[in-house]
N, C-alpha and C. Protein backbone atom coordinates (compact mmCIF):
# COMPACT_ATOMS: atom_id res chain seq x y z
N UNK A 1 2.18 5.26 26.79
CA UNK A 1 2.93 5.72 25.64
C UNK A 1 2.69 4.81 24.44
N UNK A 2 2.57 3.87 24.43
CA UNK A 2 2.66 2.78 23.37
C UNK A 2 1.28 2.53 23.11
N UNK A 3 0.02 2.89 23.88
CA UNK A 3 -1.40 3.26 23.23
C UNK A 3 -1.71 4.26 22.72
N UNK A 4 -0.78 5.23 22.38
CA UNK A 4 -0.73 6.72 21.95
C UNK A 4 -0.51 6.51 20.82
N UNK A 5 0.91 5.82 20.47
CA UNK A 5 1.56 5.09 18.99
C UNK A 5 0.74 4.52 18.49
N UNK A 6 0.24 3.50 19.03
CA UNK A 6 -0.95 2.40 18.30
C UNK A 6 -2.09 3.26 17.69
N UNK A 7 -2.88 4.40 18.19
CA UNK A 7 -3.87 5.32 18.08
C UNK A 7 -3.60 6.02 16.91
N UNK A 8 -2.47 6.82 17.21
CA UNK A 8 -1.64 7.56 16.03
C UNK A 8 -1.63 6.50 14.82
N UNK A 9 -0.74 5.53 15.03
CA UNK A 9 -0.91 4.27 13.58
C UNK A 9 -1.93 4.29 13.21
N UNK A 10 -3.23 3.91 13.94
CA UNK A 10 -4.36 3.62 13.37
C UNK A 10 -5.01 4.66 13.04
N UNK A 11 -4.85 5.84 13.05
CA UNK A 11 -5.62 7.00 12.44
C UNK A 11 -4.94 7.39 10.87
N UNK A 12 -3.67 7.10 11.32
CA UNK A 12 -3.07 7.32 9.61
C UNK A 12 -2.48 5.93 8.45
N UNK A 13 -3.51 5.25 8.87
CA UNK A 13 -3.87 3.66 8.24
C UNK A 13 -4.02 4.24 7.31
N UNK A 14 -3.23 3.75 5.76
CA UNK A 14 -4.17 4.80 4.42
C UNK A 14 -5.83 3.98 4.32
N UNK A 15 -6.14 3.04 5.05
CA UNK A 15 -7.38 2.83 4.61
C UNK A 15 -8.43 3.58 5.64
N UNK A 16 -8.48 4.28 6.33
CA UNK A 16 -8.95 5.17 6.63
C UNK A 16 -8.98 6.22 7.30
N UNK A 17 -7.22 6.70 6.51
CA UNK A 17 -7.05 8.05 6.66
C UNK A 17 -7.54 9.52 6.04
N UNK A 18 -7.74 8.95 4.49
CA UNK A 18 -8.47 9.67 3.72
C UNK A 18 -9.80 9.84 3.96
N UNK A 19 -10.92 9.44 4.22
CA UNK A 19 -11.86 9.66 5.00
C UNK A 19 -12.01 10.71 6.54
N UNK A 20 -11.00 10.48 7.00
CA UNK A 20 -10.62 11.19 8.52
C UNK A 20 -10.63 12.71 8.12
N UNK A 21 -9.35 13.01 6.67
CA UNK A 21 -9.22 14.10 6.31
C UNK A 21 -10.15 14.60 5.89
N UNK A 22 -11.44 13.92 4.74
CA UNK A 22 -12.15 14.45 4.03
C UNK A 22 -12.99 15.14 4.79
N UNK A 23 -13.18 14.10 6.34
CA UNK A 23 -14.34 14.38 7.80
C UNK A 23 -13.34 15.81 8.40
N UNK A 24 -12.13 16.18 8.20
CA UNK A 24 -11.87 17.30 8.95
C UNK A 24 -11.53 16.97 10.07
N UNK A 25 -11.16 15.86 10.53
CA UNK A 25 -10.91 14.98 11.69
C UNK A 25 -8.77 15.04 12.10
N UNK A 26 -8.19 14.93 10.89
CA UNK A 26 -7.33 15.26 10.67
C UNK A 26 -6.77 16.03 9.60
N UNK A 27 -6.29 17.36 9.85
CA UNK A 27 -5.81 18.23 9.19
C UNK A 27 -4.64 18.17 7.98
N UNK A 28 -4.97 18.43 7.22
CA UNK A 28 -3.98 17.87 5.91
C UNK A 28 -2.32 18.16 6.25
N UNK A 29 -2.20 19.08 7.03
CA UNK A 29 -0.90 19.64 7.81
C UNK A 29 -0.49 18.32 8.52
N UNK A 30 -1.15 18.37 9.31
CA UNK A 30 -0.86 16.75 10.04
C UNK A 30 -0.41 15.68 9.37
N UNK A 31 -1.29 15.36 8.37
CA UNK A 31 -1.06 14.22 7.84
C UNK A 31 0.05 14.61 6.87
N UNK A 32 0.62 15.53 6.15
CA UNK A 32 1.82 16.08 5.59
C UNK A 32 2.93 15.69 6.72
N UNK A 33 2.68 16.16 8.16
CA UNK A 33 3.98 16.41 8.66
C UNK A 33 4.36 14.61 8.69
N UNK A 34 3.44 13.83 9.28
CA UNK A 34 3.29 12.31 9.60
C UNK A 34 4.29 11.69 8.16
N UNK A 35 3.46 11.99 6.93
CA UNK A 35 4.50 11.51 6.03
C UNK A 35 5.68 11.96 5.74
N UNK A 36 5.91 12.75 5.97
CA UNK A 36 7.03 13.53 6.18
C UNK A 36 8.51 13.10 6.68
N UNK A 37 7.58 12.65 7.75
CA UNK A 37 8.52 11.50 9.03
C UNK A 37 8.84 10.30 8.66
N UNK A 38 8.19 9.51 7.90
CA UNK A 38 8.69 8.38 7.58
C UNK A 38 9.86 8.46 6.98
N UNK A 39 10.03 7.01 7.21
CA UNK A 39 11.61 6.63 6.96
C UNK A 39 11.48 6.68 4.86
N UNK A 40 12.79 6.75 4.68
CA UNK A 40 12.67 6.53 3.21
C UNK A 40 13.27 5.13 2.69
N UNK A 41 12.66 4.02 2.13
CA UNK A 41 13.23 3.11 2.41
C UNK A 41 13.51 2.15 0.58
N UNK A 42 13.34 3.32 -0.37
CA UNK A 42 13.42 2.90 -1.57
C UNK A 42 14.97 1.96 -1.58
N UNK A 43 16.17 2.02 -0.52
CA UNK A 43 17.23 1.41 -0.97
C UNK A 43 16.31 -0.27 -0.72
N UNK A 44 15.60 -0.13 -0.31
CA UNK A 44 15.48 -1.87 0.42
C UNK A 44 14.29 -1.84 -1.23
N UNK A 45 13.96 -1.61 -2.19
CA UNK A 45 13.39 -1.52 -2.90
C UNK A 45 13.44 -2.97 -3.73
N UNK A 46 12.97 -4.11 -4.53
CA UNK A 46 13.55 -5.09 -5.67
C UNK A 46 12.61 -4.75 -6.50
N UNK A 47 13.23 -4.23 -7.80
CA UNK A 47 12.24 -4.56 -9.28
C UNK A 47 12.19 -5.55 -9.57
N UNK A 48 10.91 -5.55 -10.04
CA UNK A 48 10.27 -6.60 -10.39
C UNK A 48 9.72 -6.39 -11.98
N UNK A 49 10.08 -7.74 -12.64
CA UNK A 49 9.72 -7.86 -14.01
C UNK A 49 8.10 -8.41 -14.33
N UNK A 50 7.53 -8.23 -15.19
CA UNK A 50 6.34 -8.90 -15.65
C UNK A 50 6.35 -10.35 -15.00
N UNK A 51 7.30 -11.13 -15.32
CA UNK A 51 7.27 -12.70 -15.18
C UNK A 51 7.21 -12.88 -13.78
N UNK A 52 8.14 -11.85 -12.86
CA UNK A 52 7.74 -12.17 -11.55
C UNK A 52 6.25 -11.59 -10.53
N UNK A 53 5.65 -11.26 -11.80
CA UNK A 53 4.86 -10.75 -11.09
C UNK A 53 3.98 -11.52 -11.43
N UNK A 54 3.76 -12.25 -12.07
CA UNK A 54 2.95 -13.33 -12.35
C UNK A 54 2.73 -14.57 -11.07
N UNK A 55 4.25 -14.76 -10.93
CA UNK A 55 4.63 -15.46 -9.36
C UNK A 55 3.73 -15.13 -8.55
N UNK A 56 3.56 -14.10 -8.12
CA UNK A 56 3.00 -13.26 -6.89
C UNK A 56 1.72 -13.54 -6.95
N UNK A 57 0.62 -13.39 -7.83
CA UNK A 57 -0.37 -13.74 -8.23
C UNK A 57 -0.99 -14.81 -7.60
């Protein structure tokens, strides 16, 4: 079960999920329903100003 999850994660990696789709490998339906599912997590969100983003840098 938990190499199924890992598989699934790694196919809808955005770094090469878009490729998968473009290959027809995964169906845009799919990858709709997948995001779909995620959690929504904008409350855990912090804006950030210019100056702190300089920090980050």
């Amino acid at each position: 079960m938990k190499l199924r999850l890992a598989l699934e994660e790694k196919l809808m990696d955005v770094r090469i999920r878009d490729r998968l789709v473009a290959e027809g490998k995964i169906p845009k339906e799919e990858l709709k329903k997948y995001t779909d599912s995620l959690p929504d997590d904008t409350k855990n969100a912090v804006p950030l100003d210019q100056e702190d983003n300089h920090k980050i840098q």
